[in-house]
Protein backbone atom coordinates (compact mmCIF):
# COMPACT_ATOMS: atom_id res chain seq x y z
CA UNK A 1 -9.86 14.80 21.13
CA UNK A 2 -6.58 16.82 22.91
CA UNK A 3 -3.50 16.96 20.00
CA UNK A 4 -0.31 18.98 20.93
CA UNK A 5 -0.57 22.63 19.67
CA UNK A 6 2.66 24.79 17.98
CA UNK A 7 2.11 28.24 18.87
CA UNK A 8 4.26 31.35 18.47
CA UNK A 9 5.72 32.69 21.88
CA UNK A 10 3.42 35.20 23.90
CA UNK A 11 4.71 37.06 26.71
CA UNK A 12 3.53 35.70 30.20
CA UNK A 13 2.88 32.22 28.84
CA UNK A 14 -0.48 31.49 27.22
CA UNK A 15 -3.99 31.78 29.36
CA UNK A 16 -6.25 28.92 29.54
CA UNK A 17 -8.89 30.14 27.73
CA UNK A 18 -6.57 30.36 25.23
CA UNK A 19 -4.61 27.35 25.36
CA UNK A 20 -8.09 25.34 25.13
CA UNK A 21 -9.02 27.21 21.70
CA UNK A 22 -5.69 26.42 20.53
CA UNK A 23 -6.30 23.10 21.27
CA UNK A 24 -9.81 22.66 19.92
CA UNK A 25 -8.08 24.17 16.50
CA UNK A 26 -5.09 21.88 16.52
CA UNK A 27 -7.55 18.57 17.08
CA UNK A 28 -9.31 19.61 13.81
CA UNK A 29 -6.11 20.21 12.50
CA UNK A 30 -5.26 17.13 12.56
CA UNK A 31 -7.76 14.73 11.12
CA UNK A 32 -7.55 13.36 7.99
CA UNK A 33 -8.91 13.49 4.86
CA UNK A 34 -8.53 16.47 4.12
CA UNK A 35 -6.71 17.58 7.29
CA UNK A 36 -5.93 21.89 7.43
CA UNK A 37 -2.63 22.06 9.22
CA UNK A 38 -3.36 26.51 9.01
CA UNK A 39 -5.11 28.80 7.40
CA UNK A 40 -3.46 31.57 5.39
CA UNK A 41 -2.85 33.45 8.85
CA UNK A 42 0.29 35.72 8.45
CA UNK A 43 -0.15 36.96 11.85
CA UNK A 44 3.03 37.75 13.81
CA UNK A 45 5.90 36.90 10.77
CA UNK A 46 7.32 38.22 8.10
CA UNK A 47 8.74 37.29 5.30
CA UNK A 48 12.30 37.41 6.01
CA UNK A 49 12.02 35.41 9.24
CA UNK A 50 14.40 32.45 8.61
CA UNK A 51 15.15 28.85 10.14
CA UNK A 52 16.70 30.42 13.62
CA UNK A 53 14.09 33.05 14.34
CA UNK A 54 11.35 29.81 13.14
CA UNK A 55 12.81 27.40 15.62
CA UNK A 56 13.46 29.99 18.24
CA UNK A 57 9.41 30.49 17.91
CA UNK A 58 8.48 27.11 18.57
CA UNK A 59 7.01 25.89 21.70
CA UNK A 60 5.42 23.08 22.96
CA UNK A 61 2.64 23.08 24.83
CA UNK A 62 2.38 19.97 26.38
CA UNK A 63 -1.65 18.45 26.72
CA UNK A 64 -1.75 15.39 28.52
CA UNK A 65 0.91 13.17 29.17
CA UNK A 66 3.06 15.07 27.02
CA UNK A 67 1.89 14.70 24.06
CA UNK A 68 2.72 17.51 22.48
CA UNK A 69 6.37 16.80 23.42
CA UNK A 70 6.37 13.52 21.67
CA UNK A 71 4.84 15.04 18.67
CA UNK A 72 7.50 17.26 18.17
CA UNK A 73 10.28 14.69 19.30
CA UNK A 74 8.90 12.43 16.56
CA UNK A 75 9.01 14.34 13.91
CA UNK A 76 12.18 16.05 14.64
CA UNK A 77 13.78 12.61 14.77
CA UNK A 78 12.02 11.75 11.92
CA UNK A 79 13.38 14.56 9.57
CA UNK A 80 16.91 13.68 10.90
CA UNK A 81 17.17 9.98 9.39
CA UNK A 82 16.46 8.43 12.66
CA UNK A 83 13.26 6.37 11.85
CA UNK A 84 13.79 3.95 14.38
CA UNK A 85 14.00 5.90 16.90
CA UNK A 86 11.50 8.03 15.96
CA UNK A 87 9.01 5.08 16.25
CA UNK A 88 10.57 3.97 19.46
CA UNK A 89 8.91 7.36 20.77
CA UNK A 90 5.73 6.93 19.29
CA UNK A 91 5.22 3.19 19.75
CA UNK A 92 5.65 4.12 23.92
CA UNK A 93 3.62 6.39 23.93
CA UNK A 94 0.57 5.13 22.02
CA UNK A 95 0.78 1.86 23.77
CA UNK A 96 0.79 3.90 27.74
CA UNK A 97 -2.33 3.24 29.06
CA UNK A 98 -2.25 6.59 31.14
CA UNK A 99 -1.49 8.47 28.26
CA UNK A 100 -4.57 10.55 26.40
CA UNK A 101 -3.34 10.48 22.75
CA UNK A 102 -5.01 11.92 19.82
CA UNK A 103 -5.49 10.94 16.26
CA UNK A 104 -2.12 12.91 14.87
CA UNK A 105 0.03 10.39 16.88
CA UNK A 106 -1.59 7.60 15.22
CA UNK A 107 -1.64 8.92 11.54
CA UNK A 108 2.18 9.81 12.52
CA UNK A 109 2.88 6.50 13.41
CA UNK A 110 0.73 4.65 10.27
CA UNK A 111 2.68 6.58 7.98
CA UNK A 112 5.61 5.56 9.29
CA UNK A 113 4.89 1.98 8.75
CA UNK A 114 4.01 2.94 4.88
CA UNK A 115 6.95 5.68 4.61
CA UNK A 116 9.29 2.73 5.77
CA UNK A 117 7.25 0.03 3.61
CA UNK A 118 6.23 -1.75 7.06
CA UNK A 119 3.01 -3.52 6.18
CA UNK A 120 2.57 -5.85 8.99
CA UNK A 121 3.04 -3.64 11.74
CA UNK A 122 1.08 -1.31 9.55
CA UNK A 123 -1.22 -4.23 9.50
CA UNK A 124 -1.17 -4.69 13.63
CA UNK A 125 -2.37 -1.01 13.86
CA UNK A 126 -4.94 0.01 11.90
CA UNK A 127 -7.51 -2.67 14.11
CA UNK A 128 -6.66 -0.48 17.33
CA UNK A 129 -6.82 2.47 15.24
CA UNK A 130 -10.47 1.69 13.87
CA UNK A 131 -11.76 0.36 17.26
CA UNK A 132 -10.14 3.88 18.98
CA UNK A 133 -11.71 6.42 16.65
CA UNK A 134 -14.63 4.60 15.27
CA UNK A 135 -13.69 4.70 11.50
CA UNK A 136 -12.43 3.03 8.78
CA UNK A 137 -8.25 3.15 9.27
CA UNK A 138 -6.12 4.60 6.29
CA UNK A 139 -5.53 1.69 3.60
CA UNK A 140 -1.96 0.31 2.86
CA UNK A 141 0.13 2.28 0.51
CA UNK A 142 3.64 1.50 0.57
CA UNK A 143 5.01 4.79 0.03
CA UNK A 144 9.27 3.49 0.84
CA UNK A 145 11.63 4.43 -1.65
CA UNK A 146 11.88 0.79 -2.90
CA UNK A 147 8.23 1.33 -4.07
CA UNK A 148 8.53 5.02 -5.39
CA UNK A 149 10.87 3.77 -7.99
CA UNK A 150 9.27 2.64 -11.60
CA UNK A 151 9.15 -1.18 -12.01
CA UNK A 152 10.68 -0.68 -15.68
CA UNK A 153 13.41 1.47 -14.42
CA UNK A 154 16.77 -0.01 -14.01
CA UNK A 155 18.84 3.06 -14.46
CA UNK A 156 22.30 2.05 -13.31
CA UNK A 157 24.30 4.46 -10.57
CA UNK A 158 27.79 4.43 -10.99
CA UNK A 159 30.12 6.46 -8.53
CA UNK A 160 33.22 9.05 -9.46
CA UNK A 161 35.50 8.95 -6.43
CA UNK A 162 38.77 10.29 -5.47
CA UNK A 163 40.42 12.84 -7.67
CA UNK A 164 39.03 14.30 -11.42
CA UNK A 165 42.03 14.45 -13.13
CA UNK A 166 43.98 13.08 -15.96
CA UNK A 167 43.88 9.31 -14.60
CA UNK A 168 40.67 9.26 -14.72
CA UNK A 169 40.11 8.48 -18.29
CA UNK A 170 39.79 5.00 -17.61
CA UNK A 171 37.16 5.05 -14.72
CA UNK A 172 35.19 7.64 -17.25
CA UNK A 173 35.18 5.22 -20.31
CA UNK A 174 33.34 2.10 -17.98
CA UNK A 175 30.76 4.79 -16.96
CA UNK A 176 30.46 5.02 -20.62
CA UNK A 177 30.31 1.58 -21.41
CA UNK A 178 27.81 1.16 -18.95
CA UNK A 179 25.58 4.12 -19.96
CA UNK A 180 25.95 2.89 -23.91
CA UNK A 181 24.94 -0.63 -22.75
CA UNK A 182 21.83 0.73 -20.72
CA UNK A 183 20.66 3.74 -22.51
CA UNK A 184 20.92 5.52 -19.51
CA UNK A 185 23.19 6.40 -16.18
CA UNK A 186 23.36 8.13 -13.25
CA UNK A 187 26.72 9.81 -11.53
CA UNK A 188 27.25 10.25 -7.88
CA UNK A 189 29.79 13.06 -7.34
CA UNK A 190 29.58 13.06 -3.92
CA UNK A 191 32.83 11.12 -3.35
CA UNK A 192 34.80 13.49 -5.88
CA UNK A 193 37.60 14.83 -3.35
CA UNK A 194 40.57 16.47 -5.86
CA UNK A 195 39.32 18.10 -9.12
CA UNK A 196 41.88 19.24 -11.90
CA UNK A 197 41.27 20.74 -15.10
CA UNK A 198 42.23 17.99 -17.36
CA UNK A 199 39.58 15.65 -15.19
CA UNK A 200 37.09 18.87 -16.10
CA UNK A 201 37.87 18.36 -19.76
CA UNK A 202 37.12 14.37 -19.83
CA UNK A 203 33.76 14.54 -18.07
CA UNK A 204 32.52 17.47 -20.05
CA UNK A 205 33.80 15.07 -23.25
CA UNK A 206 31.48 12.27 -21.89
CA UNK A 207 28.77 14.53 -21.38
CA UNK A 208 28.88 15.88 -24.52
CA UNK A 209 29.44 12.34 -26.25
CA UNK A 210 26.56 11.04 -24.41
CA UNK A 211 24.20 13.53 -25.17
CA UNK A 212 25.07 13.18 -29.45
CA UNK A 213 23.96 9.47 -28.99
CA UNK A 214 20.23 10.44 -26.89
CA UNK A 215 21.90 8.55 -23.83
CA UNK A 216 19.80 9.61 -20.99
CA UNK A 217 22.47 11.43 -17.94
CA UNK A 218 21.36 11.57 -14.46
CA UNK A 219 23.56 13.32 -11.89
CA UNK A 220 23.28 13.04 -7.95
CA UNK A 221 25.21 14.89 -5.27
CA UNK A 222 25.86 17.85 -7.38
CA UNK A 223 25.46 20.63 -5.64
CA UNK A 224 28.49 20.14 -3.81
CA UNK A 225 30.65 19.66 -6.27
CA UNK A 226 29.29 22.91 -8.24
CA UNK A 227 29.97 24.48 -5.20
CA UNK A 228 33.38 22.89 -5.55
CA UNK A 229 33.83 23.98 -9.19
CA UNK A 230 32.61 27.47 -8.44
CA UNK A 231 35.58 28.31 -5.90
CA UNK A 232 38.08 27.27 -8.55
CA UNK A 233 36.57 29.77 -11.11
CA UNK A 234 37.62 33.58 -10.73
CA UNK A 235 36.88 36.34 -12.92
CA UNK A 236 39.27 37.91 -15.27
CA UNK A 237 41.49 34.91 -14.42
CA UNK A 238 41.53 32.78 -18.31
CA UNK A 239 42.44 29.73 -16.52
CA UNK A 240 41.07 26.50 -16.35
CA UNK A 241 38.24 26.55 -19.25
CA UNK A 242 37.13 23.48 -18.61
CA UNK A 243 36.62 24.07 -15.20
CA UNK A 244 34.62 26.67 -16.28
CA UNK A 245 32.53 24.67 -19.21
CA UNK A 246 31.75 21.49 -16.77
CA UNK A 247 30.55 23.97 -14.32
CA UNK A 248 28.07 26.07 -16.85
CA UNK A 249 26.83 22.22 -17.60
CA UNK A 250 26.44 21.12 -14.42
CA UNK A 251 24.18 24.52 -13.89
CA UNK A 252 22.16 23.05 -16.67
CA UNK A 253 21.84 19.49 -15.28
CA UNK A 254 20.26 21.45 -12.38
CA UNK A 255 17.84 24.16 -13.67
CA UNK A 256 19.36 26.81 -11.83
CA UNK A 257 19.50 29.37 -14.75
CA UNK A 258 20.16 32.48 -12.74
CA UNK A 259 23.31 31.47 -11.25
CA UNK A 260 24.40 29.77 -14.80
CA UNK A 261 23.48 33.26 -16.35
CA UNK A 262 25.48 34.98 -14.11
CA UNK A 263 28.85 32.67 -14.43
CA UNK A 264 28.12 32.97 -18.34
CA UNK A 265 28.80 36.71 -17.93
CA UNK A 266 31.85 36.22 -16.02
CA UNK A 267 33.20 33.38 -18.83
CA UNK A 268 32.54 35.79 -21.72
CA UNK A 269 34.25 38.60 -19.90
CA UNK A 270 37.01 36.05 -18.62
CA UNK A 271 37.71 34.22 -22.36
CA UNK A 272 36.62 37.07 -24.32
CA UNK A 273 34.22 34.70 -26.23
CA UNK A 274 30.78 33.74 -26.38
CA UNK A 275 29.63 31.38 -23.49
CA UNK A 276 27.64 28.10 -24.04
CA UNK A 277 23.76 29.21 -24.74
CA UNK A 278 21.14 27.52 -21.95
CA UNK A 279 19.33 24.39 -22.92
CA UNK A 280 17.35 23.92 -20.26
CA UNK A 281 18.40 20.39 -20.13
CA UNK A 282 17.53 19.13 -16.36
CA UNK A 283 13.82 18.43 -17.62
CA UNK A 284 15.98 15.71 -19.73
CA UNK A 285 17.99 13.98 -16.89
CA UNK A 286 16.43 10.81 -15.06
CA UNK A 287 16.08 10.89 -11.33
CA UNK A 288 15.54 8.39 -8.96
CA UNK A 289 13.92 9.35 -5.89
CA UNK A 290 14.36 12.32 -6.45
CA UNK A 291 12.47 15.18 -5.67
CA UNK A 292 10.96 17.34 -8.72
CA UNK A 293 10.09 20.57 -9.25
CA UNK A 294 7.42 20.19 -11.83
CA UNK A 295 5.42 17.71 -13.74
CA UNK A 296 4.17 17.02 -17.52
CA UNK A 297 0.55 17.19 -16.22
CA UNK A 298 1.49 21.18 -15.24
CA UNK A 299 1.11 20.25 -11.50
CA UNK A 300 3.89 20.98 -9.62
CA UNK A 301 5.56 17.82 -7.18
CA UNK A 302 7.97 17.28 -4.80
CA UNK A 303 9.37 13.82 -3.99
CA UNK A 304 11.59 11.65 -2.74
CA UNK A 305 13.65 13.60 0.21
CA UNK A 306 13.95 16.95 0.33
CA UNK A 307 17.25 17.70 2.23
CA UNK A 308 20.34 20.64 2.77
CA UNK A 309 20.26 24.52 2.68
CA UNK A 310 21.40 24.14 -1.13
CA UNK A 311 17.95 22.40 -2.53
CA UNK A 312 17.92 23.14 -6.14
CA UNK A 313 14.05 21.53 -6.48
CA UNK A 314 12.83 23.92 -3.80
CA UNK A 315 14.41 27.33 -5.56
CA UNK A 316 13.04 25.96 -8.79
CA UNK A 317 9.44 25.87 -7.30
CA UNK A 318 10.60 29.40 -5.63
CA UNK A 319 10.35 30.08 -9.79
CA UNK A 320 6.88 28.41 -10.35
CA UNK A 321 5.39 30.43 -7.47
CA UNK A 322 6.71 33.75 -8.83
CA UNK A 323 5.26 32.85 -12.11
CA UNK A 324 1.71 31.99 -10.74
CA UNK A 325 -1.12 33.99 -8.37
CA UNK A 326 -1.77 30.54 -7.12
CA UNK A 327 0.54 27.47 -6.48
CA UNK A 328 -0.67 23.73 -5.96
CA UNK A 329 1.74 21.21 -4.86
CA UNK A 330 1.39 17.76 -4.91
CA UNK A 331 3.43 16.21 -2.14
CA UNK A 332 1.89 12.31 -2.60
CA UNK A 333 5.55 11.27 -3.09
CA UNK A 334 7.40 13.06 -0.80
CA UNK A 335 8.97 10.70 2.11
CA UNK A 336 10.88 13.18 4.07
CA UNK A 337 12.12 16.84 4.81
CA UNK A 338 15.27 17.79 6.77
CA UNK A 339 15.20 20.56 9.26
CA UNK A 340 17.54 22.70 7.55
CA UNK A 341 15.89 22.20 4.24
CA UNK A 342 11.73 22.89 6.09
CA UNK A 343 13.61 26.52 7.13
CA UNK A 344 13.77 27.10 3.54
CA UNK A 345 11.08 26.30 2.64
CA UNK A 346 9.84 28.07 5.19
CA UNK A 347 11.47 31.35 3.85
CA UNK A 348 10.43 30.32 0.29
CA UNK A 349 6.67 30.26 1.33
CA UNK A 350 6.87 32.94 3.58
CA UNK A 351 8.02 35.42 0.35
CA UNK A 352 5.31 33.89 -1.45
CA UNK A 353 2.83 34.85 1.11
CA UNK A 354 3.98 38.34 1.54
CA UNK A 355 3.66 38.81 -2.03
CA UNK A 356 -0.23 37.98 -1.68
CA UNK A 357 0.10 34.46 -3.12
CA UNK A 358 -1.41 31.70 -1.91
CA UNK A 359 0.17 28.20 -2.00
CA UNK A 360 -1.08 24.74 -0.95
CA UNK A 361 1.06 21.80 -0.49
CA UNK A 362 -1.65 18.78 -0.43
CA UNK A 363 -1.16 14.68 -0.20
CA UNK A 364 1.70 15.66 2.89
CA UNK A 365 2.46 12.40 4.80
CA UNK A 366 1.64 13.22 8.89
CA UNK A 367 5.45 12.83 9.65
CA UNK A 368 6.44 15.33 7.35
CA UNK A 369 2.96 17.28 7.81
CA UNK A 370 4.73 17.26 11.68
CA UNK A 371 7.66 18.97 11.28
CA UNK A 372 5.96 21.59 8.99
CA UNK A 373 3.83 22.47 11.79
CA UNK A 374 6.76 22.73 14.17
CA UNK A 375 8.58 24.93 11.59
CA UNK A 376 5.48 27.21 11.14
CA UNK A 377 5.41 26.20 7.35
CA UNK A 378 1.24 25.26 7.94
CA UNK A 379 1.43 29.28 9.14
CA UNK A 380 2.43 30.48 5.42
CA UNK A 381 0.60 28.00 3.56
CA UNK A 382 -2.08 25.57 3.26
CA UNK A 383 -1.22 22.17 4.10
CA UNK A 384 -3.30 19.09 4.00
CA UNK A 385 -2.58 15.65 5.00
CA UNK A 386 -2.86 12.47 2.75
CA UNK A 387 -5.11 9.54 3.89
């Protein structure tokens, strides 16, 4: 069975004899369950090699009728948000009669079809896939983000748009009558363009009020508005408190207790005055399809999407690693990585590795499981596939 290889760069190209071993590894590589995307090989990296010096190390080499050129294509597309067209690719190519195509283009394209919640052309496959490879096909799990949400769970999402000021007492109060009524809310404050300190004041208030009553908060699209409140905060400057409180809270709602210990100092040293003490309460928020960082059971998960250079979930399971000689994720939930957010983790891992750690990121769907081997992530740790 011939499945496109991702191999570092040599210089003169790759010989034959070498290009067929490659080969022979990536077909194992490939076959689920449990599939080994690597072995703890740190040959020919280091740890600080980021996302450009990853991609620049990527090649293709093609086996076939380019095969390993649609792999890649796929999954690329794939991690951008273009599913359709991601399955355009691998629908051609699976149903060209001249082309020689392995299992990892079929488990790509399967769990697709479950990633998108696609169960009769899941369905329409798995017959060809049985009758190809002579084995039972990969049951129907709908793994869309329709079905990763709770049945019971009818958190509402309400939206803060436009500017944070004064005015917008009013809009704040329906999110509160809405959170009262439910017992629970989420925030987008993705669409927050204008922020004032007065608007600072009111949604700190809410938070606050909310949290007396055991109303449960959930906040999406944050990081860009921390970023947001972080420019308007300057040391030794007392103005804007507010600002500065909603933006210690908002560190909280995260987990990211380094940089809200560091903007403590600089409040304390700003207001003369003790800063608010960290509660640790992002454990507390609700989530929907979201990705995690840890779970109740001890075992660490990432779900949902996993996407930007500014991923909170994947610094806080930079933290688990440091804390542990060995690190099990359990990726069973996760739908999809971007390409910007597989460099960091790519970086993340790569630390990790350095440091003598091993990590293994099991249950990884084959699109995602795709993109981590174009990336290199399978070189830094050990990743399986789900079946």
């Amino acid at each position: 069975m011939a499945l496109s290889f991702f191999g570092r760069k040599r210089p003169g190209g790759t010989r034959p004899a070498e290009r067929a071993e490659a080969v022979e590894h990536a077909g194992e590589a490939m076959l689920p369950p449990p599939t080994v995307l690597s072995e703890l090989d740190f040959t020919g990296g280091g740890a600080g090699r980021g996302l450009t010096t990853a991609a620049g190390e990527v090649e293709v080499q093609e086996i076939g009728a380019g095969i390993g050129a649609v792999f890649e294509e796929a999954a690329i597309l794939y991690a951008n948000g273009n599913v359709g067209e991601a399955e355009q690719v691998l629908v051609a190519t699976l149903d060209d009669a001249k082309a020689t195509t392995g299992e990892g283009l079929w488990m790509m394209l399967l769990d697709l079809y479950r990633l998108t919640g696609q169960r009769q052309r899941f369905e329409a496959r798995v017959l060809d896939y049985a009758t190809r490879f002579e084995r039972s096909p990969p049951p129907w799990v709908d793994l869309s983000a329709a079905a990763s949400r709770p049945s019971g769970d009818r958190t509402p999402t309400v939206g803060l748009s436009g500017s944070l000021g004064a005015q917008a007492e009013t809009q704040l109060a329906q999110i509160a009558a809405v959170a009262r009524r439910g017992g629970a809310v989420r925030i987008d404050v993705g669409k927050l363009r204008k922020v004032a300190d007065a608007g600072c004041g009111l949604l700190l208030r809410l938070l606050d009020e909310l949290a007396a009553e055991r109303v449960k908060v959930g906040l999406s699209s944050v990081e860009p508005f921390i970023d947001e409140l972080a420019r308007r905060t300057v040391a030794g400057q007392p103005d804007g408190r507010d600002t500065w409180l909603l933006l210690l809270e908002l560190l909280q709602f995260t987990g990211d207790q380094a940089r809200f210990e560091n903007f403590a100092i600089d409040y304390a040293v700003t207001f003369e005055e003790s800063p608010p003490s960290w509660k640790g309460i992002a454990a507390a928020t609700p989530r929907l399809a979201e990705p995690e960082a840890a779970a109740d059971d001890g075992v660490p998960r990432l779900s949902g999407e996993l996407c930007g250079a500014s991923n909170e979930y994947l610094k806080r399971l930079a933290g688990l690693a440091a804390e542990r000689d060995a690190l099990k994720v359990d990726c069973g939930q996760l739908r999809r990585v971007d390409f910007v957010c597989a460099g960091l983790l790519f970086n993340i891992l790569a630390t990790v590795k350095a440091q003598g750690k091993l990590v293994t990121l099991f249950n990884v769907n084959a699109m995602v499981a795709a993109l981590l081997r174009v990336m290199s992530v399978d070189q830094v740790a050990h990743v399986t596939l789900r079946y």
